[in-house]
N, C-alpha and C. Protein backbone atom coordinates (compact mmCIF):
# COMPACT_ATOMS: atom_id res chain seq x y z
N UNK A 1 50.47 -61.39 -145.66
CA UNK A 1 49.70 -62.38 -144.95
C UNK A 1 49.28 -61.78 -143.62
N UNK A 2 48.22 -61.85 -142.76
CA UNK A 2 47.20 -61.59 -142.18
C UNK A 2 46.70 -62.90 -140.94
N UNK A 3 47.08 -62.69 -139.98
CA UNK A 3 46.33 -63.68 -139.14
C UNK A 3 45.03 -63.29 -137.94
N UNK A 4 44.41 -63.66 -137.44
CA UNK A 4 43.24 -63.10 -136.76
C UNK A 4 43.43 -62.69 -135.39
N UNK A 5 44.65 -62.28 -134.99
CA UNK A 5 45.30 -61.72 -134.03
C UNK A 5 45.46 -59.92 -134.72
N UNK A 6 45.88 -60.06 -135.80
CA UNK A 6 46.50 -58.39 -136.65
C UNK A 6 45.76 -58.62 -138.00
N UNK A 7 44.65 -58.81 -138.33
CA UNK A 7 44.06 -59.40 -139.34
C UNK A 7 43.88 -57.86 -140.35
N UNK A 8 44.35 -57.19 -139.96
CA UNK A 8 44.67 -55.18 -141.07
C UNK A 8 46.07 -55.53 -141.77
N UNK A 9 46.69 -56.60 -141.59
CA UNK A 9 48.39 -56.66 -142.12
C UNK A 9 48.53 -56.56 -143.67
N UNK A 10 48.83 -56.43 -144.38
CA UNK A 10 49.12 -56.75 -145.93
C UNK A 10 47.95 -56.35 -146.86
N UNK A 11 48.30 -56.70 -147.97
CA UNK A 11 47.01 -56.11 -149.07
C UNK A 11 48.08 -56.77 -150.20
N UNK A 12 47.31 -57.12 -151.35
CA UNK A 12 48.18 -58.09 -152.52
C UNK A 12 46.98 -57.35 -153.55
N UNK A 13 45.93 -56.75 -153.36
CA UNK A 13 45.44 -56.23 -153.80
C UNK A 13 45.34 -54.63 -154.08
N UNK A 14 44.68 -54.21 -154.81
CA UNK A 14 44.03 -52.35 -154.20
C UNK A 14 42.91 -52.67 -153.43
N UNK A 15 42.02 -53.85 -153.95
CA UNK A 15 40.78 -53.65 -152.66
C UNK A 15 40.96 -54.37 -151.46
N UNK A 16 42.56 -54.79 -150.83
CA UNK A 16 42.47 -55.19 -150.18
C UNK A 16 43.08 -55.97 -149.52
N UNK A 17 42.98 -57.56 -149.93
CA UNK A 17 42.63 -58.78 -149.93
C UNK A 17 44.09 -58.93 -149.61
N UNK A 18 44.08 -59.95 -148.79
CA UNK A 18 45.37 -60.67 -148.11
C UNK A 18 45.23 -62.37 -147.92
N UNK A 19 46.26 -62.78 -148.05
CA UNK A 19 46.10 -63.91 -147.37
C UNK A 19 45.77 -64.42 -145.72
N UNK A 20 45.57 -65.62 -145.25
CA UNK A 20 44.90 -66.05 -144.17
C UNK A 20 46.20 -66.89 -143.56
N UNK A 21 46.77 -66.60 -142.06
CA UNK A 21 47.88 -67.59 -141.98
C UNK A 21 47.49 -69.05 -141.70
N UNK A 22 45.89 -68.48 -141.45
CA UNK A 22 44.71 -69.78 -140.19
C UNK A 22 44.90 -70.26 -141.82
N UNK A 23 43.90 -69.83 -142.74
CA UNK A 23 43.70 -70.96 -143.67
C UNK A 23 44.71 -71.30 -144.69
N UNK A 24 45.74 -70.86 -144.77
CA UNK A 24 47.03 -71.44 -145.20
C UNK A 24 47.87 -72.60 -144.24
N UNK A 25 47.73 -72.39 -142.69
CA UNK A 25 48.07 -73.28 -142.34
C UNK A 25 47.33 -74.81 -142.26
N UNK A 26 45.77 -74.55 -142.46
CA UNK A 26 44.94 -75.54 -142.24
C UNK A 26 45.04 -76.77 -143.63
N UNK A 27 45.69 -75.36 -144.76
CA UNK A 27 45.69 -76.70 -145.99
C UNK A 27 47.56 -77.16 -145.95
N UNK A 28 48.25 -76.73 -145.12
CA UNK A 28 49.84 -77.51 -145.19
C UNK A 28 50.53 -76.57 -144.92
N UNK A 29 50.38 -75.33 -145.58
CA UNK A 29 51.62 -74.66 -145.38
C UNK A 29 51.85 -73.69 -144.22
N UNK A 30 52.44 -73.68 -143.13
CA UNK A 30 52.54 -73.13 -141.47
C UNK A 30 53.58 -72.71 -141.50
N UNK A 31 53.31 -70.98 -140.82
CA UNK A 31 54.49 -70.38 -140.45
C UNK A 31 55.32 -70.84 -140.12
N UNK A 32 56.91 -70.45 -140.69
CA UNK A 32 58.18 -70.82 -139.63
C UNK A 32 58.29 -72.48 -140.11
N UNK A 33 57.56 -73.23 -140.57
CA UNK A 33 57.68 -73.97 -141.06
C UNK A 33 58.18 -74.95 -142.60
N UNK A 34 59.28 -76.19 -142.44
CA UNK A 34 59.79 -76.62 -144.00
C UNK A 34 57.96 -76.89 -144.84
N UNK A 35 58.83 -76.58 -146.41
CA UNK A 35 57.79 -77.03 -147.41
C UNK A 35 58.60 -77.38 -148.32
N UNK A 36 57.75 -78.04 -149.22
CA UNK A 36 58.71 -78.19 -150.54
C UNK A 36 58.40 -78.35 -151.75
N UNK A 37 58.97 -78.25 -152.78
CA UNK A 37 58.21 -78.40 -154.31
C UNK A 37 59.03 -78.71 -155.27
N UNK A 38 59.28 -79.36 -155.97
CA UNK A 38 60.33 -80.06 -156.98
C UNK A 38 61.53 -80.53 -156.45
N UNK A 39 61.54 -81.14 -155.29
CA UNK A 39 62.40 -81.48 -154.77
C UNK A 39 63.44 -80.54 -153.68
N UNK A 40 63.00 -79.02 -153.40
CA UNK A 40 63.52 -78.60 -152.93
C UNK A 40 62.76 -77.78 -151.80
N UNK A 41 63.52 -77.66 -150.80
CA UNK A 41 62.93 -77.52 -149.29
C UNK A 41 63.59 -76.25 -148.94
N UNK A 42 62.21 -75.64 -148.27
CA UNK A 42 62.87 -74.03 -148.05
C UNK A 42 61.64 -73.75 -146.72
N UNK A 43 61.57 -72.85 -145.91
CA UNK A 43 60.97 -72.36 -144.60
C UNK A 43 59.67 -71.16 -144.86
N UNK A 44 58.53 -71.99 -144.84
CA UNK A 44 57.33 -70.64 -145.56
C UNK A 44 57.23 -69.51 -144.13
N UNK A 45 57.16 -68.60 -144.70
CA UNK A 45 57.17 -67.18 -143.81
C UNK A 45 58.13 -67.39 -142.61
N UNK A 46 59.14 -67.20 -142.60
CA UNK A 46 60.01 -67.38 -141.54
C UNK A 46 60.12 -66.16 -140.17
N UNK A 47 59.68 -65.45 -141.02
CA UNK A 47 59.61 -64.07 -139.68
C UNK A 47 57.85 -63.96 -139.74
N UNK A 48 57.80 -62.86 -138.35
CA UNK A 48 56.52 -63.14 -137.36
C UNK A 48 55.77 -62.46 -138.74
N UNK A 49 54.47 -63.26 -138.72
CA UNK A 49 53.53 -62.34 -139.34
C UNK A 49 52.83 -61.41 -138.95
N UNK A 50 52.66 -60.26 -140.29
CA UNK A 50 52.84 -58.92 -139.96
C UNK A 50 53.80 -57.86 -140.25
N UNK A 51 54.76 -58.70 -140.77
CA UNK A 51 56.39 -58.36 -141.02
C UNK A 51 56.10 -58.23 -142.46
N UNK A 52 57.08 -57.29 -143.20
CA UNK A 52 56.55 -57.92 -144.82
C UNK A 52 57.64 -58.92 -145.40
N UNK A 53 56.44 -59.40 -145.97
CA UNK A 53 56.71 -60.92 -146.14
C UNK A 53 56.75 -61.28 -148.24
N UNK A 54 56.15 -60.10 -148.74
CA UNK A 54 56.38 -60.26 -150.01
C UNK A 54 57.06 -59.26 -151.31
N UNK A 55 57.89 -59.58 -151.62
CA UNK A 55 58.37 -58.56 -152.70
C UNK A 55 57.83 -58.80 -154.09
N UNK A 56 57.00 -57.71 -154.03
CA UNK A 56 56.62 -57.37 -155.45
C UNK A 56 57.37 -57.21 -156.55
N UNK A 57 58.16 -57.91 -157.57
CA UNK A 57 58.85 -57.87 -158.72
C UNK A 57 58.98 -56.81 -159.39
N UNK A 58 59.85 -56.13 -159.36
CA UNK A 58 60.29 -54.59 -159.83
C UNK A 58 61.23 -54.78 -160.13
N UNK A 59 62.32 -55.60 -160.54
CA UNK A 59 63.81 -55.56 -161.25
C UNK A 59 64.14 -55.77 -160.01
N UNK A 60 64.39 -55.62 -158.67
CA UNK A 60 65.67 -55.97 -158.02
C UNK A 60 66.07 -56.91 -157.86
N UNK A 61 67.13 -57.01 -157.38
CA UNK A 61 67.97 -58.21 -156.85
C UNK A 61 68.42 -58.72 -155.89
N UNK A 62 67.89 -59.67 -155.81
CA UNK A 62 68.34 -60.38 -154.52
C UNK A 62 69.18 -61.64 -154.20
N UNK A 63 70.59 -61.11 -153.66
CA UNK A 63 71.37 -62.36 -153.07
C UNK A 63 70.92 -63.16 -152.27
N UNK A 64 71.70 -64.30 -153.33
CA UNK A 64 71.84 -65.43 -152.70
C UNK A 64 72.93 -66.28 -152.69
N UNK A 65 73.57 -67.60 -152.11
CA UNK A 65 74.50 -68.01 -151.90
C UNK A 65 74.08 -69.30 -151.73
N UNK A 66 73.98 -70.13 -152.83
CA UNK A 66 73.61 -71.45 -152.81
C UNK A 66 74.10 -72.55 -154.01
N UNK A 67 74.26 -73.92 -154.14
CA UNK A 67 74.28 -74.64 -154.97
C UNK A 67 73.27 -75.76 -154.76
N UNK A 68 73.00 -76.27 -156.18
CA UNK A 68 72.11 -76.66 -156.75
C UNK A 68 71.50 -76.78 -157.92
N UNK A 69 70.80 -77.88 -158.37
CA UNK A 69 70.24 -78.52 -159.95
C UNK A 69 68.84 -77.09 -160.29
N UNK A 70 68.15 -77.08 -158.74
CA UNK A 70 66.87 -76.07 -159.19
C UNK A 70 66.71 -74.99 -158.44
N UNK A 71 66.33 -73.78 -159.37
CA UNK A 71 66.11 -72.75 -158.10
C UNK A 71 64.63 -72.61 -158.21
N UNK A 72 64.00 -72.58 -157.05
CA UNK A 72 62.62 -72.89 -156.85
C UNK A 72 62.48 -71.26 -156.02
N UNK A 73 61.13 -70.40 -156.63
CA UNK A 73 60.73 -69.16 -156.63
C UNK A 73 59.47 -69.55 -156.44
N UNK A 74 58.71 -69.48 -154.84
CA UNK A 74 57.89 -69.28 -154.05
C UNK A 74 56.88 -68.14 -154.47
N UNK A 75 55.61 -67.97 -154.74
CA UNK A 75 54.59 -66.64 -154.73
C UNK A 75 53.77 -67.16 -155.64
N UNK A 76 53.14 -66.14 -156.59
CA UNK A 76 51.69 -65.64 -156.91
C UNK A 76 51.63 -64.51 -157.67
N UNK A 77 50.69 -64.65 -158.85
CA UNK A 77 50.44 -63.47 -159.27
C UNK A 77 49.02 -62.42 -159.26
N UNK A 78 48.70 -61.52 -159.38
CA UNK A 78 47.63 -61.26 -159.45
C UNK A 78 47.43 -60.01 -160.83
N UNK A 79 46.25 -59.95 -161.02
CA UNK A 79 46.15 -59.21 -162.16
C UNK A 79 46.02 -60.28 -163.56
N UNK A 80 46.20 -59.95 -164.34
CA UNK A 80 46.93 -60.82 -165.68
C UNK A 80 47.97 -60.89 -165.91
N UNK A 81 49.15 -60.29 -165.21
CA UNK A 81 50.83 -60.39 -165.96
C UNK A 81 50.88 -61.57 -164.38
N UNK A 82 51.34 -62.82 -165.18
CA UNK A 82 51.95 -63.93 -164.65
C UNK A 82 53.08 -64.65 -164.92
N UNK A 83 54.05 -63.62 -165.55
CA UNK A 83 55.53 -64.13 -165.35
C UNK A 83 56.12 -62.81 -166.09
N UNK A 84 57.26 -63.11 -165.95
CA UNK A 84 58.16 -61.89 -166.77
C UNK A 84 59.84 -62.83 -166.59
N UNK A 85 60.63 -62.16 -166.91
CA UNK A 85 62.25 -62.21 -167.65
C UNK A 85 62.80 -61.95 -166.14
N UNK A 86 63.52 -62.83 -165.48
CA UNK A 86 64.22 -62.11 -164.30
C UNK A 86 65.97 -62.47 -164.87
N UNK A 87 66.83 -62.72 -164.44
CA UNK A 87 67.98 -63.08 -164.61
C UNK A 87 68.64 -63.57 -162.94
N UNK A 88 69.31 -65.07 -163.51
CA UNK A 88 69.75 -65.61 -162.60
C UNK A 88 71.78 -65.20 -162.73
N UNK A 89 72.29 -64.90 -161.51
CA UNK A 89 73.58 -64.50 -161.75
C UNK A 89 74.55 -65.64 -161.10
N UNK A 90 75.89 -65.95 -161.24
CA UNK A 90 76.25 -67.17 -160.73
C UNK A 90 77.76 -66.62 -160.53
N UNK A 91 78.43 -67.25 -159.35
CA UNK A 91 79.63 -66.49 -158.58
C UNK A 91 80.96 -67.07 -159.72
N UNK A 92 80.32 -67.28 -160.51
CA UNK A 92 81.61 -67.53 -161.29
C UNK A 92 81.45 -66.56 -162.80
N UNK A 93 80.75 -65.68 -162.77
CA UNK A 93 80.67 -64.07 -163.44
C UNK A 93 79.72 -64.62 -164.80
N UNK A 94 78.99 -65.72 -164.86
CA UNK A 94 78.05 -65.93 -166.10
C UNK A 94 76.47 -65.48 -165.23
N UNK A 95 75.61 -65.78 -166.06
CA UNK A 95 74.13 -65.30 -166.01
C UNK A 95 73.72 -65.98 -166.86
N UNK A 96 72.24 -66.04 -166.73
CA UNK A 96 70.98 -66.70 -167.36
C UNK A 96 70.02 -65.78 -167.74
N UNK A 97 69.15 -66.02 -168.50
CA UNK A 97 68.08 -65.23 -168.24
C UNK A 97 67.29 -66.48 -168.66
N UNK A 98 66.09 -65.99 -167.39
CA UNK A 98 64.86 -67.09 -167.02
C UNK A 98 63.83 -66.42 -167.43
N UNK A 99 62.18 -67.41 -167.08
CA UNK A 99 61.07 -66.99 -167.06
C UNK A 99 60.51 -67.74 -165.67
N UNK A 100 60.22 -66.39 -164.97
CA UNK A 100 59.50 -67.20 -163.79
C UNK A 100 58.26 -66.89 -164.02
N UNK A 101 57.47 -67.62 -163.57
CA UNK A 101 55.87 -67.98 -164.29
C UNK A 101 55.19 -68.22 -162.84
N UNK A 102 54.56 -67.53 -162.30
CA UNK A 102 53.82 -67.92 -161.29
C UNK A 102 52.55 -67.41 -161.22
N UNK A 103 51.47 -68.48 -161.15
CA UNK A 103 50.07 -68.16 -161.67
C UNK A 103 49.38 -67.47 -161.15
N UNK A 104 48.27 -66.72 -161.23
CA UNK A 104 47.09 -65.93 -160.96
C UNK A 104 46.67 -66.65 -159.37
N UNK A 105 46.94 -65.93 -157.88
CA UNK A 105 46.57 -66.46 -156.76
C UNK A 105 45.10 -66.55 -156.37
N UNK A 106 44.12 -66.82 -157.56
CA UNK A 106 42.46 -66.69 -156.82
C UNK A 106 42.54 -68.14 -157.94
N UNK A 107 42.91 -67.73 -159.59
CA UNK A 107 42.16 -68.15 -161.08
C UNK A 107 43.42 -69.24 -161.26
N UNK A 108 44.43 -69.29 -160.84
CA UNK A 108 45.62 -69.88 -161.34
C UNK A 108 45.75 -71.18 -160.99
N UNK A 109 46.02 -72.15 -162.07
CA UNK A 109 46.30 -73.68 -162.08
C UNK A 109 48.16 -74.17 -162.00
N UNK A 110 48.17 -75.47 -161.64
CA UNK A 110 49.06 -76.08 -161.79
C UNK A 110 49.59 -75.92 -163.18
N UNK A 111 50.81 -76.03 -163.67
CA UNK A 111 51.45 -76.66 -164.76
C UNK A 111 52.68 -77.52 -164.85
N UNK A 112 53.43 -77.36 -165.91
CA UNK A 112 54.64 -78.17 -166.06
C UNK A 112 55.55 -77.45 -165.31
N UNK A 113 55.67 -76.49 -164.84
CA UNK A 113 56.57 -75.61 -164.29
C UNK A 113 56.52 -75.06 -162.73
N UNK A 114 54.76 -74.67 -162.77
CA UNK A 114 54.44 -74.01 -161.62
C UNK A 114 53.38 -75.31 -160.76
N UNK A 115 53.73 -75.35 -159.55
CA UNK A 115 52.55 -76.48 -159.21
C UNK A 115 51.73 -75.09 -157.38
N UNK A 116 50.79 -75.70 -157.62
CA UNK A 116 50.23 -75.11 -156.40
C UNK A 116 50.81 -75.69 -155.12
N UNK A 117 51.64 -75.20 -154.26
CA UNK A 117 51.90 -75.18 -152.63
C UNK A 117 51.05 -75.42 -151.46
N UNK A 118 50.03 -74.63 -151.45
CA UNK A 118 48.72 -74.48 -150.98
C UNK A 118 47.58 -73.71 -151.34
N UNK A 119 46.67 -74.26 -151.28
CA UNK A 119 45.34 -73.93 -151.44
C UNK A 119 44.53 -73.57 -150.42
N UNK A 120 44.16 -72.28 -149.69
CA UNK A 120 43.13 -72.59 -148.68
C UNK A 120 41.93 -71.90 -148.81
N UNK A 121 41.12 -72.11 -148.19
CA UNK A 121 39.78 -72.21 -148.67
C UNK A 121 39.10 -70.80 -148.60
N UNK A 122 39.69 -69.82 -147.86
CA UNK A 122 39.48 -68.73 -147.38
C UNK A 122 40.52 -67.43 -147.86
N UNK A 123 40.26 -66.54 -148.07
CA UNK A 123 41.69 -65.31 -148.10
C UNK A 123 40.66 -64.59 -147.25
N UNK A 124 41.14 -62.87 -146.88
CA UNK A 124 40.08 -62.04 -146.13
C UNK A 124 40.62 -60.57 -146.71
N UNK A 125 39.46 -59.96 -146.49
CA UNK A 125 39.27 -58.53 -147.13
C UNK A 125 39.69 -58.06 -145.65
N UNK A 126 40.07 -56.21 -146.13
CA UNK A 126 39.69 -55.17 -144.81
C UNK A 126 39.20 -53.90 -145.72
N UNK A 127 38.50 -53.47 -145.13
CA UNK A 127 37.88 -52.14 -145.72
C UNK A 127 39.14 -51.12 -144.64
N UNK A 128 38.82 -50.01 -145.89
CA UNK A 128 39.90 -49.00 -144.94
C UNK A 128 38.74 -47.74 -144.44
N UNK A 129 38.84 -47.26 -143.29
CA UNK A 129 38.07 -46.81 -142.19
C UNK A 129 37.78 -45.21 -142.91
N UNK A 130 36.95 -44.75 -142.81
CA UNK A 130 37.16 -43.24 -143.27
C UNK A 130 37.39 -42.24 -142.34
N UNK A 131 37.90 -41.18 -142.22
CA UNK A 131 38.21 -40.74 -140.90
C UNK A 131 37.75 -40.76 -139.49
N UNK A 132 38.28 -41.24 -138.96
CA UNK A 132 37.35 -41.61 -137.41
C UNK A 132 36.18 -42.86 -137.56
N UNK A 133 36.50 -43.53 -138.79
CA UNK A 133 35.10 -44.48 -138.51
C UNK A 133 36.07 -46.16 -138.96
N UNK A 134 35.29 -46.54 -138.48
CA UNK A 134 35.72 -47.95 -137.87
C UNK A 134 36.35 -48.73 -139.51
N UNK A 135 36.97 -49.81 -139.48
CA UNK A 135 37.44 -50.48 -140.43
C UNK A 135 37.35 -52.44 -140.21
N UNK A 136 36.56 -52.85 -141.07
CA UNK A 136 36.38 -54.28 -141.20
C UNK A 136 37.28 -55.00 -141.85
N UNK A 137 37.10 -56.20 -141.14
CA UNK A 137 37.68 -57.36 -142.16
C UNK A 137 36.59 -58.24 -142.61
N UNK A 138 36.99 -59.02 -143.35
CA UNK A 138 35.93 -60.08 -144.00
C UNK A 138 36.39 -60.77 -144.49
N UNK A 139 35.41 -61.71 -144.32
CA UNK A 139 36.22 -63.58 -144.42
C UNK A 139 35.79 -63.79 -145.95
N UNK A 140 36.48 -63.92 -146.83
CA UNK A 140 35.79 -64.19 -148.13
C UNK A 140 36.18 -65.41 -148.69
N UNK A 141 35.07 -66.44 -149.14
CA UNK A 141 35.03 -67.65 -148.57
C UNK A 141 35.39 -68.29 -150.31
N UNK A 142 36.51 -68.13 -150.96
CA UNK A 142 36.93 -68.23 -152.03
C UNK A 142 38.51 -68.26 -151.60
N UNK A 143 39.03 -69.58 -153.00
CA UNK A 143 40.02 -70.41 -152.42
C UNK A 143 41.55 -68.73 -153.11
N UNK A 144 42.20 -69.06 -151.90
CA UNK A 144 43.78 -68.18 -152.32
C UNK A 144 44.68 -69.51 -152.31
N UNK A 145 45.45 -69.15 -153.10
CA UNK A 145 47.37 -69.93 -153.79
C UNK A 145 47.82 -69.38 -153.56
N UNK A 146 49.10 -70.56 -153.16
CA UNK A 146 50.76 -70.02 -153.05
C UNK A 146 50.76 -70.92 -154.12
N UNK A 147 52.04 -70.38 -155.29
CA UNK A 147 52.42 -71.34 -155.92
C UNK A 147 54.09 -71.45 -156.04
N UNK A 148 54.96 -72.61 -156.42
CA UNK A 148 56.52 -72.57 -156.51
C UNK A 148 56.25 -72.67 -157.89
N UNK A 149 57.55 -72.28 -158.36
CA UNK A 149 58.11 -72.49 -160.26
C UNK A 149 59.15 -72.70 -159.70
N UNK A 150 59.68 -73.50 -161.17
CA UNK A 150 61.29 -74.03 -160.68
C UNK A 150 62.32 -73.93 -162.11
N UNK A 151 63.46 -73.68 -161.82
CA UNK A 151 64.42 -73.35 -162.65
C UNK A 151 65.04 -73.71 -162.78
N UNK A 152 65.71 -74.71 -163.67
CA UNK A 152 67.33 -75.47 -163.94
C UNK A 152 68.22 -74.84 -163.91
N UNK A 153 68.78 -75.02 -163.34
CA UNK A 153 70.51 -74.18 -163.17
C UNK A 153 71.59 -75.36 -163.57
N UNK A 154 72.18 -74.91 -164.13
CA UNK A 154 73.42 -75.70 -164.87
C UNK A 154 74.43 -76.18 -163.64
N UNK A 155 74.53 -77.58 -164.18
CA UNK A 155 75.46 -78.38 -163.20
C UNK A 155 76.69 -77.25 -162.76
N UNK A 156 76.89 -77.66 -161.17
CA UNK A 156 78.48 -77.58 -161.10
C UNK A 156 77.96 -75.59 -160.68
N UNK A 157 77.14 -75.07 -161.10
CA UNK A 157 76.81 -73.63 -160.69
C UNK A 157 76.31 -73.28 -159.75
N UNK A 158 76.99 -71.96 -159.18
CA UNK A 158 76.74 -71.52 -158.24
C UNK A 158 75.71 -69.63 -158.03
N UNK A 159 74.98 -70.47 -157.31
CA UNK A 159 73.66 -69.20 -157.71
C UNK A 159 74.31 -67.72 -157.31
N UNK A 160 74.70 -66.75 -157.18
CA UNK A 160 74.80 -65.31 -156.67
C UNK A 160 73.51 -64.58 -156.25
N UNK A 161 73.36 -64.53 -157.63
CA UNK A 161 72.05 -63.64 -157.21
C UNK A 161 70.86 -63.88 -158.25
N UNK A 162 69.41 -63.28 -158.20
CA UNK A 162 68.43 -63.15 -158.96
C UNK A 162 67.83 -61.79 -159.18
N UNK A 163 68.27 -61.08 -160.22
CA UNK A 163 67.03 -60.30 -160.84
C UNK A 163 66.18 -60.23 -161.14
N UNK A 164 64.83 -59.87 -160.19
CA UNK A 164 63.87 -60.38 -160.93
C UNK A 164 63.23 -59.43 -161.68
N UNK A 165 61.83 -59.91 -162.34
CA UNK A 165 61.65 -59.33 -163.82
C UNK A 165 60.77 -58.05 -163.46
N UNK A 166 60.88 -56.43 -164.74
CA UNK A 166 60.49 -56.02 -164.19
C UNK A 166 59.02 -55.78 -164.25
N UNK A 167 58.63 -54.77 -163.06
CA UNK A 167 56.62 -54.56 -162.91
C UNK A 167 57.19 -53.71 -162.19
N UNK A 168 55.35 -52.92 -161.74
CA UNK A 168 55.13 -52.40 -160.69
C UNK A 168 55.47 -52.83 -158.82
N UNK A 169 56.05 -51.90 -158.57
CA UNK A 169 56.07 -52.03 -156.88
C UNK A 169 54.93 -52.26 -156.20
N UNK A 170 53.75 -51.73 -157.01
CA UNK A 170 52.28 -51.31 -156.31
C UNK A 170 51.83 -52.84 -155.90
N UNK A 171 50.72 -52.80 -155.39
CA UNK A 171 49.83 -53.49 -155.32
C UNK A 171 49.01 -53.63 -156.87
N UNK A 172 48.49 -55.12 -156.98
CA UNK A 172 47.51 -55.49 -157.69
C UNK A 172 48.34 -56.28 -158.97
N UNK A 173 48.58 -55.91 -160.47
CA UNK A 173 49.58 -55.95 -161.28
C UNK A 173 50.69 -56.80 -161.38
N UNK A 174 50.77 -57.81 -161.21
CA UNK A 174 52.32 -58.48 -161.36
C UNK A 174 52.69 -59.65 -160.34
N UNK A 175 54.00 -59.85 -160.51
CA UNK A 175 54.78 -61.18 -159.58
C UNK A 175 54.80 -60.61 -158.44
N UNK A 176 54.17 -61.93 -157.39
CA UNK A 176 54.90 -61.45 -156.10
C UNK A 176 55.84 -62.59 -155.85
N UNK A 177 56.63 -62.01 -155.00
CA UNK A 177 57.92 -63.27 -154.42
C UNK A 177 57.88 -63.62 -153.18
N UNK A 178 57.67 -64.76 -152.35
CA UNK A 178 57.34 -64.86 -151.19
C UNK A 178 58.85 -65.84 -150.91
N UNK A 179 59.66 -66.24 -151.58
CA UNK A 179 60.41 -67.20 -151.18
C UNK A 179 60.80 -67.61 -152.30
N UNK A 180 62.89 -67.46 -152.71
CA UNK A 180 63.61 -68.04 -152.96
C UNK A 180 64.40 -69.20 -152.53
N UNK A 181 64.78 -69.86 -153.26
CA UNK A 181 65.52 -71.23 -152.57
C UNK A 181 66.32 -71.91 -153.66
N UNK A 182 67.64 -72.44 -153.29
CA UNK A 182 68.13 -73.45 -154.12
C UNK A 182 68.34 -75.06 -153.96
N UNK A 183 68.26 -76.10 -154.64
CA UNK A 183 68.25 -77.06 -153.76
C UNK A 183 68.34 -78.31 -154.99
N UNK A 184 68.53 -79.76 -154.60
CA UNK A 184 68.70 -80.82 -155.62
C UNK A 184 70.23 -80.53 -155.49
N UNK A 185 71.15 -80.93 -154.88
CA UNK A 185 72.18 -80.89 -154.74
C UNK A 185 72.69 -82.11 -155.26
N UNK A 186 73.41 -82.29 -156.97
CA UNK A 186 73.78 -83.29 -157.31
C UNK A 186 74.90 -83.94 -156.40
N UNK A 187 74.58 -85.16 -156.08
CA UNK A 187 75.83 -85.78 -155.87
C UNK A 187 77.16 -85.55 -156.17
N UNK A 188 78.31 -85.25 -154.69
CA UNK A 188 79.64 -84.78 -155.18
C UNK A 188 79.58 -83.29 -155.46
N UNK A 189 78.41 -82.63 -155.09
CA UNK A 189 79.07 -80.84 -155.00
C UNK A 189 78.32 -80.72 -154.00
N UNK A 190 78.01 -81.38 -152.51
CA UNK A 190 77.84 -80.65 -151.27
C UNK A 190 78.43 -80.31 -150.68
C-alpha cells in the first residue's frame, strides 16, 4: 500500500500497481484502524505505511496465539490462482487443513466465504525510471479490493499457528495476506 506522501511504496503487481491508503480510507478501511468481517475484529495496516504490509503465500507460517469459533484471513488475489490448501495448527498438537479463498483484487466478487472489506475507487501505477530518468505514478481510476475469508475452527480450540498454502513469493501470481485474526469467542472460553 502506497499513500501520496511515498506514493513508489509496494507493487502487488509486475507492472506495478499498488494500493491507495487515500482511497482505501475514503471507502472504510483506515490505517491503524478496527475493521471487521464475520464477526471478527482485527486492526487494518497497523504499522506506518511504507512498511511491508503483505505476505505473499509461499508455505510459511505464521504464529499465532488466539481462541475462537473463526479465523478470519484478510487480502487478495491477483492473477488467476485464488485460493490454495494452507493448514491451521492448534496448541493442543492437532491440525486442519483449510482452503483460503480470497478473490481476484481488480475482477473479484463477494461469496459465501469471502465478502469484500473495501472497495475504493482508485489503486495507482508507478513506472520504474530508466537510468537517471524520472519515474511516475498514476492514478488509475478502476476499483481495487481488500477481501476477508473466514474459517471455522472447532469449539474449545486453540489456534497456534497457520501455514499458508503454497505459491510464488513474487509479485503478480497468487494469495496475498494482509491480516490474520481470530475471533467469535464462544461463551465460557474467554
Amino acid at each position: 500500500m502506497a499513500n501520496s506522501a511515498n506514493p513508489r511504496n509496494g507493487a502487488i503487481t509486475s507492472d506495478r500497481r499498488t494500493f491507495s491508503e487515500e482511497a482505501l480510507a475514503a471507502a472504510g478501511l483506515v490505517s491503524g484502524k478496527p475493521y471487521s468481517a464475520f464477526g471478527v475484529s482485527s486492526v487494518w495496516h497497523p504499522t506506518a505505511v511504507g512498511t511491508p504490509d503483505t505476505l505473499k503465500a509461499a508455505g510459511q507460517e505464521v504464529a499465532l496465539s488466539a481462541r475462537g469459533r473463526t479465523l478470519l484471513v484478510t487480502g487478495f488475489s491477483t492473477g488467476s490462482v485464488t485460493s490454495g490448501v494452507a493448514t491451521v495448527h492448534f496448541t493442543n498438537g492437532q491440525s486442519r487443513t483449510v482452503t483460503i479463498s480470497l478473490p481476484n483484487w481488480r475482477t473479484g466478487v463477494s461469496t459465501d466465504t469471502a465478502v469484500v472489506v473495501a472497495e475504493s475507487a482508485y489503486h495507482q501505477r508507478h513506472t520504474q525510471a530508466y537510468i537517471g530518468g524520472p519515474s511516475t505514478v498514476v492514478r488509475v481510476d478502476e476499483p481495487a479490493r481488500i477481501f476477508a475469508t473466514k474459517i471455522d475452527i472447532p469449539p474449545a480450540f486453540e489456534v497456534s499457528s497457520v501455514t499458508l498454502p503454497q505459491g510464488s513469493a513474487l509479485v503478480n501470481e497468487g494469495l496475498n495476506i494482509m491480516g490474520i485474526a481470530v475471533g467469535n469467542v464462544p461463551p465460557g472460553l474467554r
